[in-house]
Protein backbone atom coordinates (compact mmCIF):
# COMPACT_ATOMS: atom_id res chain seq x y z
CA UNK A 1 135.20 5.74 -36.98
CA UNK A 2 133.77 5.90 -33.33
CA UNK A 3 130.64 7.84 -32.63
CA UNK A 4 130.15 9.40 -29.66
CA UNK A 5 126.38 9.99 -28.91
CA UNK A 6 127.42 12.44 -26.35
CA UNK A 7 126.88 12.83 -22.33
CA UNK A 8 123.38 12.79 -20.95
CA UNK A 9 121.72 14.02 -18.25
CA UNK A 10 117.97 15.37 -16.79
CA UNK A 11 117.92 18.99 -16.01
CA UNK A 12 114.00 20.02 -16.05
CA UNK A 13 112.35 18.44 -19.36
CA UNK A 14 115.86 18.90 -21.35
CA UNK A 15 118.85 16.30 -21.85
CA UNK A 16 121.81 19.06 -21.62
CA UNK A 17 125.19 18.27 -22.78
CA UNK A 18 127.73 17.55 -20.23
CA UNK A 19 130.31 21.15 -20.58
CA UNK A 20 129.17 22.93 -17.97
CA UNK A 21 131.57 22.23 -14.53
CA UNK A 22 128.99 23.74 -12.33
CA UNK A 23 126.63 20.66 -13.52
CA UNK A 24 128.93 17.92 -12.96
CA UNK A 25 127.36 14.92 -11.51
CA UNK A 26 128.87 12.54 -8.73
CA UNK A 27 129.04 9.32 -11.36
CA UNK A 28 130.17 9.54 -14.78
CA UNK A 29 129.97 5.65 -16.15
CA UNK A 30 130.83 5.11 -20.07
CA UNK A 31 129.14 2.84 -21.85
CA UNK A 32 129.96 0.92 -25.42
CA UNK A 33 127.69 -0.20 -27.55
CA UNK A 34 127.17 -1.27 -31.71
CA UNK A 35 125.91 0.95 -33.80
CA UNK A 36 122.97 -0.93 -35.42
CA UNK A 37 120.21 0.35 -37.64
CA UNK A 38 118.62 3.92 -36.58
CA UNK A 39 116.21 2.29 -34.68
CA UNK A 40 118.42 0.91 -32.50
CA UNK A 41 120.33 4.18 -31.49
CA UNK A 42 116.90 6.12 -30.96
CA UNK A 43 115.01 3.51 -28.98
CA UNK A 44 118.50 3.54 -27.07
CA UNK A 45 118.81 6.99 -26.25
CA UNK A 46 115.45 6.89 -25.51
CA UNK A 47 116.13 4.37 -22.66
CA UNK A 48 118.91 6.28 -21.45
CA UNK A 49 116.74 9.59 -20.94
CA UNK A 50 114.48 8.22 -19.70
CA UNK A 51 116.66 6.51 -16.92
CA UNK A 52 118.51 10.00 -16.09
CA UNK A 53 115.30 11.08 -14.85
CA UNK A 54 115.09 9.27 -11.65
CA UNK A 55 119.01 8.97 -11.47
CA UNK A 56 120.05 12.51 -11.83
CA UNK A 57 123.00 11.79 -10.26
CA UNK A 58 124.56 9.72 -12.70
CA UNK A 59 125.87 10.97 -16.16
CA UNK A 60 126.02 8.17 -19.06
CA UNK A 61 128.59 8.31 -22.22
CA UNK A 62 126.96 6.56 -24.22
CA UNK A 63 129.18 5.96 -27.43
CA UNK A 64 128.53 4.19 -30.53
CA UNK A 65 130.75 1.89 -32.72
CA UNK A 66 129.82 0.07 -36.01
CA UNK A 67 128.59 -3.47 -36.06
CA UNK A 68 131.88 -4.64 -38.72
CA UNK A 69 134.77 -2.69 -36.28
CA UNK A 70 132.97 -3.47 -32.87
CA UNK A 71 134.67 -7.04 -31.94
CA UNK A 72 138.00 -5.27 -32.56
CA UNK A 73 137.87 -2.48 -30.62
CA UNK A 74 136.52 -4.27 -27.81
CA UNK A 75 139.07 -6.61 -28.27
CA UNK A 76 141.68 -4.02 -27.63
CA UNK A 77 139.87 -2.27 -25.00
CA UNK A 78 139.86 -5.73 -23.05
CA UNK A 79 143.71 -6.36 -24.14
CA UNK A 80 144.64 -2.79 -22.70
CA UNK A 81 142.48 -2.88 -20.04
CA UNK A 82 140.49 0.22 -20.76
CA UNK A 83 137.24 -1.62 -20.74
CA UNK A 84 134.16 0.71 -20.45
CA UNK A 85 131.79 0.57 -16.78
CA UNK A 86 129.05 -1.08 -19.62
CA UNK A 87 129.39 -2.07 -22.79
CA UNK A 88 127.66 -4.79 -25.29
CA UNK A 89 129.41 -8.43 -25.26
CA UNK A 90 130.29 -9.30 -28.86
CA UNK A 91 130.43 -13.39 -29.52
CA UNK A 92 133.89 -13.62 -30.33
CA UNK A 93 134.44 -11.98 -27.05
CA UNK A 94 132.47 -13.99 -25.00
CA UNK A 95 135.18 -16.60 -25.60
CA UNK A 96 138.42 -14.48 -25.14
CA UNK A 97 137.69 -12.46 -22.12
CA UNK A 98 139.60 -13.15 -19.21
CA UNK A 99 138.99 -14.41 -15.95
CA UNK A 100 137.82 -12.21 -13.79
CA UNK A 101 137.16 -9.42 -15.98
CA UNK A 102 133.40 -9.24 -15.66
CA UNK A 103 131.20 -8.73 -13.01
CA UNK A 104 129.07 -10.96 -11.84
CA UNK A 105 125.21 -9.66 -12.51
CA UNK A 106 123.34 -13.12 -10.90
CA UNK A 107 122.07 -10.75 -8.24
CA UNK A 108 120.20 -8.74 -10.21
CA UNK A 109 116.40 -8.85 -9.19
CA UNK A 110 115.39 -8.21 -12.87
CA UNK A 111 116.64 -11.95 -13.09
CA UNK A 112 113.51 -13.22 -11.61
CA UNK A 113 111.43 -12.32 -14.67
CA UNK A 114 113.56 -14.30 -17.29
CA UNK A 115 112.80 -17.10 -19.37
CA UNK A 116 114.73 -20.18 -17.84
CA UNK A 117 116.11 -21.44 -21.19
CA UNK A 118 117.62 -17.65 -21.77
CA UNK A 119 119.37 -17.60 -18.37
CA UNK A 120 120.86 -20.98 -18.88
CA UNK A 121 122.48 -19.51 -21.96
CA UNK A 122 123.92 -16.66 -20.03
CA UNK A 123 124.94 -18.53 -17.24
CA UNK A 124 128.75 -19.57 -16.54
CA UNK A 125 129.16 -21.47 -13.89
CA UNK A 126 127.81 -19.54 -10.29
CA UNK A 127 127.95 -16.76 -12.30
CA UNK A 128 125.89 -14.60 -14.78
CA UNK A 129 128.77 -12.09 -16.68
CA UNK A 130 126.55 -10.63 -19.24
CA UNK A 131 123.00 -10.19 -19.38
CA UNK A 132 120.67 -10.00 -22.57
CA UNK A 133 118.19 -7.17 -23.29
CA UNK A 134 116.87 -9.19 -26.44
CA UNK A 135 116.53 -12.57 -28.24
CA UNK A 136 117.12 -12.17 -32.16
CA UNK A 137 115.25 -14.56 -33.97
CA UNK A 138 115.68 -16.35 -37.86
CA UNK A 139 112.67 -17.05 -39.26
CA UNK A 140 110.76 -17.43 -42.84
CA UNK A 141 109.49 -14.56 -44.28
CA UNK A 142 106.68 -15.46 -46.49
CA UNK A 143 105.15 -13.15 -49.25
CA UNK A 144 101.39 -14.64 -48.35
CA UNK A 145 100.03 -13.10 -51.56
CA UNK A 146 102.30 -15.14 -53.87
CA UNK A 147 101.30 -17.99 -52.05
CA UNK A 148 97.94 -17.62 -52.41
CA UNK A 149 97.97 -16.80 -55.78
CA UNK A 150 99.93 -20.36 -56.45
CA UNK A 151 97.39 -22.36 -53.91
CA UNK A 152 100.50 -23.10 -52.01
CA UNK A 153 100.32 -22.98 -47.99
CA UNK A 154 102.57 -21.84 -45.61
CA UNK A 155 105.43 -24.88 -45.41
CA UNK A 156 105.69 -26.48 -41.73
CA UNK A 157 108.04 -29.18 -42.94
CA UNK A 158 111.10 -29.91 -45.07
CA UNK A 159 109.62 -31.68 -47.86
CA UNK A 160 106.30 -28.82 -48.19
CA UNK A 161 109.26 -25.86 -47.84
CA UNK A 162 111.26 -28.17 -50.79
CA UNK A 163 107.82 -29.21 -52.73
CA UNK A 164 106.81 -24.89 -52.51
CA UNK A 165 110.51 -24.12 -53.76
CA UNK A 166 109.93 -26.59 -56.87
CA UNK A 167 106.69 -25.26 -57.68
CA UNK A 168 108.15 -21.36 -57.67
CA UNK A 169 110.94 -22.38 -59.65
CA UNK A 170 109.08 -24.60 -62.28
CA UNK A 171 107.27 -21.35 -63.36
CA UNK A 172 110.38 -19.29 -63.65
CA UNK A 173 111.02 -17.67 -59.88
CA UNK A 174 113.81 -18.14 -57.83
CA UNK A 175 111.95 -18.43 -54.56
CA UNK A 176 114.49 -17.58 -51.82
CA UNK A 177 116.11 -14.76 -50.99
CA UNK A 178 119.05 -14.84 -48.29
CA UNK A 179 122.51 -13.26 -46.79
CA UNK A 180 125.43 -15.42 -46.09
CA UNK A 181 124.37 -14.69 -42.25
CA UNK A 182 120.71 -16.44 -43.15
CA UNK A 183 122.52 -18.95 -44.72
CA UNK A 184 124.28 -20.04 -41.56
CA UNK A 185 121.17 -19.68 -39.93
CA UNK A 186 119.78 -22.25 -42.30
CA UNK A 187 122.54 -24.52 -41.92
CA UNK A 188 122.49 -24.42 -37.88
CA UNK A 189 118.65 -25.38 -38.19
CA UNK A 190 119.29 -28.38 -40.21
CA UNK A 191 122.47 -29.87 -38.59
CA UNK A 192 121.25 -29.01 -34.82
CA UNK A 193 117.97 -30.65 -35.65
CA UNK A 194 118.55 -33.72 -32.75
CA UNK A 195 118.98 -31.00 -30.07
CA UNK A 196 115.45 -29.25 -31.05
CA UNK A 197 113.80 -32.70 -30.90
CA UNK A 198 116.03 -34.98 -28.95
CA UNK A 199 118.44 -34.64 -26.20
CA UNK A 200 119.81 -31.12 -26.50
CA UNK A 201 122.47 -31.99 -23.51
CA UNK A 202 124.14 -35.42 -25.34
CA UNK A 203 123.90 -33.48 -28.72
CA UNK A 204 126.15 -30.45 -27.42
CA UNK A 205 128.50 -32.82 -25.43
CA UNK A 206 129.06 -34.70 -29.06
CA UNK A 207 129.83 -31.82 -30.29
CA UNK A 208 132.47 -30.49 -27.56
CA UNK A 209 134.03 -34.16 -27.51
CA UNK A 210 133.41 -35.88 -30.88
CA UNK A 211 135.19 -34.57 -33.71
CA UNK A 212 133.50 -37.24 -35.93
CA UNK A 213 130.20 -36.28 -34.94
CA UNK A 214 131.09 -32.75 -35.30
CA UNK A 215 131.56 -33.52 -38.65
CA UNK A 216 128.52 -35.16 -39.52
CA UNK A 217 126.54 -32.44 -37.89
CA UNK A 218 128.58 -29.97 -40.05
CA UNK A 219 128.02 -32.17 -43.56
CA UNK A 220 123.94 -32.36 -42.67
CA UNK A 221 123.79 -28.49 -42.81
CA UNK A 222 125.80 -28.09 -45.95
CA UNK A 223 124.08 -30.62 -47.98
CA UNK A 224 121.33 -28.59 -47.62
CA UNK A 225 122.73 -25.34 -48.88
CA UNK A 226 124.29 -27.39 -51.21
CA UNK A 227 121.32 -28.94 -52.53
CA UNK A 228 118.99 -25.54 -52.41
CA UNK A 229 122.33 -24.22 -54.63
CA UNK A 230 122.54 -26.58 -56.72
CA UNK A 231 118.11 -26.62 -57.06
CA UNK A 232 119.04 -22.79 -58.19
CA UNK A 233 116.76 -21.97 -55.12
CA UNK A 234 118.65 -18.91 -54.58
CA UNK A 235 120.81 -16.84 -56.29
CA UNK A 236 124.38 -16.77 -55.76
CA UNK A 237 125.10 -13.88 -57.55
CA UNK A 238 122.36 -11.68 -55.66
CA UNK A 239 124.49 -12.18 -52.86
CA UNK A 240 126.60 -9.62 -53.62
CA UNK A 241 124.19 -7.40 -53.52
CA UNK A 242 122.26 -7.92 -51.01
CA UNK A 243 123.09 -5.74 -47.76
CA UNK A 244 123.89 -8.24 -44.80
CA UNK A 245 121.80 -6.31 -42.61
CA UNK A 246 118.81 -4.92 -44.80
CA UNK A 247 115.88 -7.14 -46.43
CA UNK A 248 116.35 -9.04 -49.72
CA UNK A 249 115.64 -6.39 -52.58
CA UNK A 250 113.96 -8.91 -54.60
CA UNK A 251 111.37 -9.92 -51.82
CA UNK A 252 110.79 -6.25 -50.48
CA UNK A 253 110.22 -5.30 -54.06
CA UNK A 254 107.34 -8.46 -54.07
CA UNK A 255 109.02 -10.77 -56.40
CA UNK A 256 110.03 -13.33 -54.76
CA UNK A 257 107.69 -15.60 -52.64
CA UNK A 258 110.49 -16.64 -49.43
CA UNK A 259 113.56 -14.64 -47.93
CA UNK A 260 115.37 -15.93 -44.55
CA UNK A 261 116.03 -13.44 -42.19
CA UNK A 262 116.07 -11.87 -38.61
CA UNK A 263 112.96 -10.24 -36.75
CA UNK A 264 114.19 -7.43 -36.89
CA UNK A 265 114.22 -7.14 -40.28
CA UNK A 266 110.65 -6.71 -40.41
CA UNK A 267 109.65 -3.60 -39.28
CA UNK A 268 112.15 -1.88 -41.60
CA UNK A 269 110.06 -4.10 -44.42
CA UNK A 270 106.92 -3.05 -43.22
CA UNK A 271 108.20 0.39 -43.72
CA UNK A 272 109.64 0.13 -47.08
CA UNK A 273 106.10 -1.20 -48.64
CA UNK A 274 102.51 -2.35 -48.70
CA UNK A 275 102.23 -3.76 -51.95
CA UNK A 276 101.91 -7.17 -50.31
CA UNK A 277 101.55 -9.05 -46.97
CA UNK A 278 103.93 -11.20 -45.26
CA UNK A 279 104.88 -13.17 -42.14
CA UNK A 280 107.52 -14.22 -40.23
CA UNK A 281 107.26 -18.29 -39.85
CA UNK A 282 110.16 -21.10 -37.85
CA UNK A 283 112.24 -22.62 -40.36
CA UNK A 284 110.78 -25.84 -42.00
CA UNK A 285 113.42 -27.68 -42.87
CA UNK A 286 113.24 -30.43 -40.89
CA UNK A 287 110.91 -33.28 -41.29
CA UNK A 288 109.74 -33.18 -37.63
CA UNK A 289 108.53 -29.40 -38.07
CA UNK A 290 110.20 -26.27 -38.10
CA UNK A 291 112.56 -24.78 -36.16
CA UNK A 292 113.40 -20.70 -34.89
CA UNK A 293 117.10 -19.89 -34.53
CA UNK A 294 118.09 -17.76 -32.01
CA UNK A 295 120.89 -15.49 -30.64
CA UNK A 296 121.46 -13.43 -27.68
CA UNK A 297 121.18 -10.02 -28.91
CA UNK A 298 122.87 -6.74 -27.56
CA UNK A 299 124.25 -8.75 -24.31
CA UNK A 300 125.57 -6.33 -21.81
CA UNK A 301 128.45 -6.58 -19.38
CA UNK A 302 130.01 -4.82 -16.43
CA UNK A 303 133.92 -4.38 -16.09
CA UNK A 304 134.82 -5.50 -12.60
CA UNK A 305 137.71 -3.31 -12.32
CA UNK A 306 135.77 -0.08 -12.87
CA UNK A 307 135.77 2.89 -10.22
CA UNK A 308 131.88 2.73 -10.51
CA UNK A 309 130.66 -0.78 -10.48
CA UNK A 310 127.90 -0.53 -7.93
CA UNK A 311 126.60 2.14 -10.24
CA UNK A 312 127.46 0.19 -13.83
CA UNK A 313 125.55 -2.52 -12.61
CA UNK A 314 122.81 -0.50 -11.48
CA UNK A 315 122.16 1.20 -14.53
CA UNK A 316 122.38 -2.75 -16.28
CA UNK A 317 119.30 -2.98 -13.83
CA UNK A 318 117.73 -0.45 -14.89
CA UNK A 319 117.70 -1.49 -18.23
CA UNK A 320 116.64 -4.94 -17.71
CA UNK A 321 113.58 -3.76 -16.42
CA UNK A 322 110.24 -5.32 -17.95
CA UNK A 323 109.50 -1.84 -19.09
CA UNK A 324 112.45 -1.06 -20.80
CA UNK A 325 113.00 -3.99 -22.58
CA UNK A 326 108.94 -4.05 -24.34
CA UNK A 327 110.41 -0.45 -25.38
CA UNK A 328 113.68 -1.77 -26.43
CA UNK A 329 111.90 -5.07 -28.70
CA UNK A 330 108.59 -3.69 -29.49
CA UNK A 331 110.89 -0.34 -31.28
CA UNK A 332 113.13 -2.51 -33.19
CA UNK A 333 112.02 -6.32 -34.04
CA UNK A 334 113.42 -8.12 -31.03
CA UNK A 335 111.89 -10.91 -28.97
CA UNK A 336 111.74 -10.14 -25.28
CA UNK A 337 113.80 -12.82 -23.12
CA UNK A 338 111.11 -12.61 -20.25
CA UNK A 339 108.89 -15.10 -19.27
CA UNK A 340 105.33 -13.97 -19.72
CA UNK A 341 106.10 -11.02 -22.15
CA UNK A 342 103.66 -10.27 -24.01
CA UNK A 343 103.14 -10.66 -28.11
CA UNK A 344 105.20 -8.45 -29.81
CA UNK A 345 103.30 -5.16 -31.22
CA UNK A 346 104.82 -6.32 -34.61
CA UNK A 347 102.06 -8.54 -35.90
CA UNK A 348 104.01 -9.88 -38.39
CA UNK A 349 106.13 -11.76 -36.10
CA UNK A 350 103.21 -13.57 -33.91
CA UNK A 351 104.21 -17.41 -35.87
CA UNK A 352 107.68 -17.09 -35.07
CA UNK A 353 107.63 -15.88 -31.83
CA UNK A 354 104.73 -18.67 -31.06
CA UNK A 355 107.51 -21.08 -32.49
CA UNK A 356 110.25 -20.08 -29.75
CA UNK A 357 107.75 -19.46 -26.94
CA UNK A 358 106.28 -23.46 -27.67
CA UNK A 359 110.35 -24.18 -27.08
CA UNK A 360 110.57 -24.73 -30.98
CA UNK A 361 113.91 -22.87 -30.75
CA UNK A 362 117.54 -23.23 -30.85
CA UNK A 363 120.72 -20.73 -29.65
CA UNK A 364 123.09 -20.86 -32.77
CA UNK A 365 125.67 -20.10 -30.44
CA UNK A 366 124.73 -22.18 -27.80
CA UNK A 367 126.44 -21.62 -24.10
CA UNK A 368 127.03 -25.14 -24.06
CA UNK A 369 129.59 -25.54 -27.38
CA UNK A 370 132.87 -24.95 -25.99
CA UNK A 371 134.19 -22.77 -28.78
CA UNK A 372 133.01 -20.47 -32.02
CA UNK A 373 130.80 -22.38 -34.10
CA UNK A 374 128.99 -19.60 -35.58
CA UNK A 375 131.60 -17.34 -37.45
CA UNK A 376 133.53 -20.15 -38.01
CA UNK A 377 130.80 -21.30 -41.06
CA UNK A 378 131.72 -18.72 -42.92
CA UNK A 379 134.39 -20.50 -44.85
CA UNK A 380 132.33 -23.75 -45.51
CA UNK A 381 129.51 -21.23 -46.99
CA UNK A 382 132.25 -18.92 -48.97
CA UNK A 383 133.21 -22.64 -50.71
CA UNK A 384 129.56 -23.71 -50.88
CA UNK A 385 129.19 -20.58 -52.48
CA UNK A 386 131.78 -21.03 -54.81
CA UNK A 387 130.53 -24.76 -55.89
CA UNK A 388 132.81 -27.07 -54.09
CA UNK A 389 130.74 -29.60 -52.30
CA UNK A 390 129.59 -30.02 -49.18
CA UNK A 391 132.31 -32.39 -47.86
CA UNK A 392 134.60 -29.64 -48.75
CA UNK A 393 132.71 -26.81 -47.27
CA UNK A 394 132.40 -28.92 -43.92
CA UNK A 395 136.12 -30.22 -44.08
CA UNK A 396 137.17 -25.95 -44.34
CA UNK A 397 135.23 -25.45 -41.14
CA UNK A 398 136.72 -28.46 -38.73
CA UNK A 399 140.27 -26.88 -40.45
CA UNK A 400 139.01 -23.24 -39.02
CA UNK A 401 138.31 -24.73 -35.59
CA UNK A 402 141.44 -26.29 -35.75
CA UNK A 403 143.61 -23.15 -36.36
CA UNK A 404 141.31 -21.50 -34.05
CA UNK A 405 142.35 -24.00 -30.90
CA UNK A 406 146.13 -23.65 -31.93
CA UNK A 407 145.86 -20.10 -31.89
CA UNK A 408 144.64 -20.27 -28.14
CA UNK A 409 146.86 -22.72 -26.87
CA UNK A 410 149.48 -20.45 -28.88
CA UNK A 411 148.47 -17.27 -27.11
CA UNK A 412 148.53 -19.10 -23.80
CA UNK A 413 151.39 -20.56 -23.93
CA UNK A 414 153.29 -17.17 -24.36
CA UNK A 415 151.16 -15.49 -21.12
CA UNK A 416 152.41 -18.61 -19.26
């Protein structure tokens, strides 16, 4: 169901809903967004106030869809040509949307303050169509207690995060907790390790061009998950349980020593208890160190065939700002893509975000793969899941990519 957050604008010290005629402003823009956790609607709003304030001119519908129906209904919207003057560019979108369709934001003076490696990932071609308000970040979470208590350290490297696991499990824990998202997280650290310590451009060229080393990129991640499944590092079965976007149960509750997840999920940990301490490390699972995975999070676009579009991108400005973006990480777990930001008020976080800002990190959906990788895992895990090896679980996800292409050429083949 689509939630509509309603219209905002400054009159005094009050946001007044937008039903009084006598009160219209000159710009009404809409703007679509995902509905993530609370925190992410209030810091959001919050934003938005705060921006009416010096642009009383300009009224913002802001309205909210969930995270599992949002790729579909922008979908449509972009089909139909309805698109919103703003709205948040899903992944799957990023590779569907039409020429021409999205503005071009490269002139935006909040540019200058970005990270280089985060506008490379945002750039296509001359242009910049969508611009991120926050990096999302897969890390370790430790439970530093259990750790000390079993005179184990913090693992930096494949064989210490393997050599901890063995040690948990010897005395009757299953050390890991994870979500089938964390798993492909997992599995994009391990198989893209030559790009995070080698040549990042001749490793994503491979990729686009060499369906043989595709597939050996593909089998490296799964014979990990493979092997921590078949180690009983983790359980299958708690995947079921497990809410893809909330904290492992079993680690919040201080039972288990590792879980895999995003930043963001710790605030909402730190919230839920204090029976132990934790922190947010890279991912050690290669043998050269660890690795962060990363994602553009919360990406926003402007339609170029809205009535407003000086105004749409304007208000993209305006929330690009260095101010509003510490407001818009520090409230909800994200990493800040601008150069010089500072440490993140979550303390928590400080080792991972050290790992990315040392260039210790990788874009699982990196601008320079020509197509999907990252949803298209989730058959190889559902297998892996299921027992069938890793050859199998890699051989389902070449087959994905596959129907994926034929779909395409399918689709454009009928428009032609």
């Amino acid at each position: 169901m689509l939630s509509l957050s309603g219209f905002y604008f400054q009159r005094g010290n009050q946001n007044v809903e937008y039903d009084n005629p006598s009160l219209y402003p000159q710009v009404l823009l809409t703007f679509l967004g995902v509905q993530y956790p609370s925190e992410n609607k209030t810091v959001t709003e919050h934003i938005l106030n705060n921006y009416s304030k010096s642009h009383p001119n300009i009224l913002v519908s802001y309205e909210w869809v969930p995270l599992r129906t949002y790729p579909c209904i922008l979908k449509k919207r972009i089909c139909s040509n309805s698109l919103d003057d703003v709205f948040m560019l899903s992944l799957d979108s990023r590779y569907q949307v039409p020429e021409g369709v999205l503005a071009d934001l490269s002139s935006l003076p909040t540019l200058a303050a970005y990270r280089q490696q985060v506008l490379a990932q945002m750039r296509k071609g001359d242009s910049i169509p969508y611009v991120t308000t926050s990096l999302g970040a897969f890390g370790l979470f430790c439970n530093l207690n259990m750790l000390e208590r079993n005179r184990l350290k913090v693992p930096q490297t494949l064989e210490e995060f393997l050599a901890a696991c063995a040690a948990f499990h010897r005395i009757g824990i299953t050390p890991l907790a994870v979500t089938r998202e964390c798993l492909r997280a997992l599995l994009i650290a391990r198989a893209y390790e030559p790009a995070v310590f080698g040549d990042a451009n001749a490793f994503f060229h491979s990729l686009n061009t060499d369906e043989a080393f595709l597939r050996r990129t593909l089998l490296r991640g799964f014979l990990f998950l493979a092997l921590l499944r078949d180690k009983e590092y983790f359980d299958v079965d708690d995947l079921v349980l497990i809410r893809e976007n909330m904290p492992g149960m079993f680690f919040s509750s201080g039972e288990q020593p590792f879980m895999i997840g995003g930043s963001w999920f710790s605030p909402v940990l730190g919230k839920a208890q204090s029976a132990f301490r934790f922190s947010v490390f890279p991912l050690p699972v290669t043998s050269q160190g660890a690795v962060t995975v990363l994602g553009l999070d919360t990406p926003l676009s402007v339609s170029s065939r809205g009535e407003h579009v000086p105004q749409a991108v304007q208000l993209v400005e305006g929330l690009t700002s260095p101010e509003n973006i510490l407001i818009f990480n520090d409230g909800q777990g994200g990493f800040s893509p601008l150069k010089n930001a500072p440490l993140p008020a979550d303390k928590a976080v400080h080792p991972l975000w050290k790992s990315m800002d040392a260039g210790r990190g990788i874009f699982h959906s990196d601008i320079r793969l020509r197509y999907n990788l990252w949803h298209r895992l989730d058959s190889g895990i559902e297998l892996i899941l299921s027992g069938a090896s890793a050859e199998e679980a890699t051989e389902s996800v070449i087959q994905a990519l596959h129907d994926a292409q034929q779909g395409k050429e399918e689709k454009q083949g009928k428009q032609s």
